[in-house]
Protein backbone atom coordinates (compact mmCIF):
# COMPACT_ATOMS: atom_id res chain seq x y z
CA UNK A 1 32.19 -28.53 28.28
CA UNK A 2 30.17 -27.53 25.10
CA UNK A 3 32.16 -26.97 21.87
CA UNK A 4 30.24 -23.26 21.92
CA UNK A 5 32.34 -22.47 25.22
CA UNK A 6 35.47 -23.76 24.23
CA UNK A 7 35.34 -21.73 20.73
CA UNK A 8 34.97 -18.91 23.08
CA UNK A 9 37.98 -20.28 25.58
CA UNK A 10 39.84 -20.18 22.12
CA UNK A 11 39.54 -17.03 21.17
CA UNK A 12 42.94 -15.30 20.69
CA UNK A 13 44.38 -13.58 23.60
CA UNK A 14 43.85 -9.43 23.59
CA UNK A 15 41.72 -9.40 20.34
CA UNK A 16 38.60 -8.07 21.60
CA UNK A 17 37.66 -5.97 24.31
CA UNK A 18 36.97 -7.49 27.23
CA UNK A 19 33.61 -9.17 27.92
CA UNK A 20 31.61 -11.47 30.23
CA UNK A 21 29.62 -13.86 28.08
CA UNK A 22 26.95 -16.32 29.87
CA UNK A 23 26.06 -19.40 27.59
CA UNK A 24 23.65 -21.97 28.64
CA UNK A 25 23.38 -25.42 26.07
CA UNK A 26 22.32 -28.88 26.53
CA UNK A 27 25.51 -30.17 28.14
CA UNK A 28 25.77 -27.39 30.97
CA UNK A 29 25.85 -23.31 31.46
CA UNK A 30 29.29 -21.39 31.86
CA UNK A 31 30.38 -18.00 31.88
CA UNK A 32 32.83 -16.57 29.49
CA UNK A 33 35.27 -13.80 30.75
CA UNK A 34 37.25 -12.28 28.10
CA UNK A 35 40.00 -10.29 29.19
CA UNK A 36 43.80 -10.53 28.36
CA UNK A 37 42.91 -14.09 27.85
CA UNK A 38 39.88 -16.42 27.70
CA UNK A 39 38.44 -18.00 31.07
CA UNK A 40 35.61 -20.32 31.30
CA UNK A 41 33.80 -21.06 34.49
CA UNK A 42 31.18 -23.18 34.95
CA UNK A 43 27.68 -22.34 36.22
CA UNK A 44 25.77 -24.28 38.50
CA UNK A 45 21.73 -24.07 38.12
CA UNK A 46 20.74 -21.07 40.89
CA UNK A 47 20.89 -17.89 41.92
CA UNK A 48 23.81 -15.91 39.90
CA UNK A 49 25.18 -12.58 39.72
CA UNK A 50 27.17 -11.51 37.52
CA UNK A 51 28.56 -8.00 37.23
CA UNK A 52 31.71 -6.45 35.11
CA UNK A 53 34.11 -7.68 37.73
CA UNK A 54 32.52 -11.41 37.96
CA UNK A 55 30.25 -13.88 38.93
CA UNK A 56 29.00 -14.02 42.35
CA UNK A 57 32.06 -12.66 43.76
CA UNK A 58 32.49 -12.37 47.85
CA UNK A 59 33.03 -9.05 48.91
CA UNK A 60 32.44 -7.15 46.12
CA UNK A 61 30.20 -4.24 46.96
CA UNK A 62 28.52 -4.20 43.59
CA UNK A 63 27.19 -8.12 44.00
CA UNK A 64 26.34 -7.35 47.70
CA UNK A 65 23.74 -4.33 47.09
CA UNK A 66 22.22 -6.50 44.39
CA UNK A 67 22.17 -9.86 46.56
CA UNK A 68 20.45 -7.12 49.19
CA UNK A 69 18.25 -5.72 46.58
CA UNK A 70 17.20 -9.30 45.69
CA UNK A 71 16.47 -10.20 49.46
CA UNK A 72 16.18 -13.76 50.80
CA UNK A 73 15.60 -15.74 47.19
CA UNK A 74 14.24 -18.11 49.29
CA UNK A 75 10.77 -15.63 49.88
CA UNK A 76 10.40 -15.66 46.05
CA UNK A 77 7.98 -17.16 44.72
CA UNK A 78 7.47 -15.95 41.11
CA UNK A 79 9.86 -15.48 38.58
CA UNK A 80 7.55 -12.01 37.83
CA UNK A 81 8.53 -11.21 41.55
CA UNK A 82 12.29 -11.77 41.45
CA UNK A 83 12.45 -9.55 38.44
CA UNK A 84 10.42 -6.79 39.86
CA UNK A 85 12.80 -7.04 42.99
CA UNK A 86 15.70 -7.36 40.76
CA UNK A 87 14.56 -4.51 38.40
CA UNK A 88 14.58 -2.32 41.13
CA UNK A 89 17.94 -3.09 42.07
CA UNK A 90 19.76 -2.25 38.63
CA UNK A 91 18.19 1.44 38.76
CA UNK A 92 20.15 1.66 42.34
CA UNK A 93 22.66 4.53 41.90
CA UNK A 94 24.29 4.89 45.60
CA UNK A 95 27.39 4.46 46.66
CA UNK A 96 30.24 6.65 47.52
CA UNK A 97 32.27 5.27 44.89
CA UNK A 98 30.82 5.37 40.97
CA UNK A 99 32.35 2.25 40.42
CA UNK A 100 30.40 0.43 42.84
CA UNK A 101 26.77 1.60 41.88
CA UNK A 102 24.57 -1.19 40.14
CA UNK A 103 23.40 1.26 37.40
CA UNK A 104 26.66 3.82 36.59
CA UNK A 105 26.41 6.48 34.19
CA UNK A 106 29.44 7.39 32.56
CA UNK A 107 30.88 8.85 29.26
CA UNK A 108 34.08 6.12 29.06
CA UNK A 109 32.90 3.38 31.19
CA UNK A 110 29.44 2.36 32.70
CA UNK A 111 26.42 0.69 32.79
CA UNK A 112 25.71 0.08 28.89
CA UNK A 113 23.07 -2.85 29.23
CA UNK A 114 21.42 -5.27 31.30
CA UNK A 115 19.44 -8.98 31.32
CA UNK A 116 17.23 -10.77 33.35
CA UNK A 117 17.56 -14.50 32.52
CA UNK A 118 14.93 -17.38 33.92
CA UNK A 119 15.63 -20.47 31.93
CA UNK A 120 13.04 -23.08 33.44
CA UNK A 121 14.07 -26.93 34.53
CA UNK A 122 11.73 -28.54 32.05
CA UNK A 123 9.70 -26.56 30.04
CA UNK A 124 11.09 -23.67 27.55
CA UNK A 125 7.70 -22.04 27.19
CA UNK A 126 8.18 -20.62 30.77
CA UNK A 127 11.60 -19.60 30.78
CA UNK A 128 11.65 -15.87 30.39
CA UNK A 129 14.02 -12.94 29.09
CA UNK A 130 14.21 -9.28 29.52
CA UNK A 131 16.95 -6.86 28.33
CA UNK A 132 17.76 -3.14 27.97
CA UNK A 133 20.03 -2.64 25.72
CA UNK A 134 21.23 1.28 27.83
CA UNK A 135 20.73 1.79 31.09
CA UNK A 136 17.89 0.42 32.71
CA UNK A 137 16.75 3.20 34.79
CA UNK A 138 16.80 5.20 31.00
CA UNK A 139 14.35 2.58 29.38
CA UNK A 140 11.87 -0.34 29.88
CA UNK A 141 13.12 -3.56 29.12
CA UNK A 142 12.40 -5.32 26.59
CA UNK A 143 10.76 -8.54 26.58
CA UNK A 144 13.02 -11.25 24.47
CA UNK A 145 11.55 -14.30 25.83
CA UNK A 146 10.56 -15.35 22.45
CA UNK A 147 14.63 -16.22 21.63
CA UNK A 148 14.42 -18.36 24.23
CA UNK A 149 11.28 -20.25 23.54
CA UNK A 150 12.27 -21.01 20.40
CA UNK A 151 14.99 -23.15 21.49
CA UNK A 152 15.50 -26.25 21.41
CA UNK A 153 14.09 -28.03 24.73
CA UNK A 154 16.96 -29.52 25.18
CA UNK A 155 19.42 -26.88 25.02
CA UNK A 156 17.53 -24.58 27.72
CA UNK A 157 17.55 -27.12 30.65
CA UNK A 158 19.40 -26.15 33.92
CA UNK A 159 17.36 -24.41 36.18
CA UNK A 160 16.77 -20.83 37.24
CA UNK A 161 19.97 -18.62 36.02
């Protein structure tokens, strides 16, 4: 485990308010979810969603309409195309429920920002990075590819996040 993630897994308990933190470095990728404690799980190179009750959790409503939004990953074939596809998806506002909306507008809890993460296998030039810092369907994202690229090679391999 990297000594990045385990600073995070020892962060002291009710602190901050909670998060979900994904960190990717030479020695593997993990996901940090702060809550009344510190969990670390690890992240395998692939598909991933992650939404502010997990990561790619079964049966979750949320993760399901953007898993359908996605469509087969398998008919991708550009990482311009999954993010178009996935784009699309965060500005979804059904559902029944506010809670289980991909984009939810709110005054005390919802949808504050959003990423779109493409770390490539070997070369760090191609990995790409897009975030809105409010709501997606308020504002284009912004392209922060550049953080990534300026990486160390090393510390971006893994695959497609």
């Amino acid at each position: 485990m990297s000594k990045v993630l385990e600073s995070f897994g020892a962060l002291p308990p009710r602190s901050y308010n909670g998060f979900h933190l994904y960190c990717a470095g030479p020695d593997g990728a993990g996901l940090v979810v702060y809550g009344p404690d510190a969990e670390i799980a690890p992240v395998s190179p692939g598909l991933h969603v992650i939404t502010n009750r997990g990561m790619d959790l079964e049966g979750d409503p949320k993760t399901a309409r953007i898993r359908a939004g996605l469509g087969d990953p398998r008919s991708l074939r550009t990482i311009d195309e999954a993010f178009a596809r996935l784009d699309r998806t965060l500005r979804d506002h059904r559902g029944v429920n506010p809670l289980e909306r991909v984009c939810i507008h709110g005054d005390a809890y919802g949808t504050r920002s959003g990423s779109l993460i493409a770390l490539h296998e070997s070369d760090p030039r191609q990995s790409r990075y897009l975030h809105a810092e409010v709501r997606r369907c308020e504002r284009p994202w912004t392209d922060a590819s550049a953080l990534l690229r300026s990486a160390p090679a090393r510390a971006l391999v893994g695959g497609i996040a």
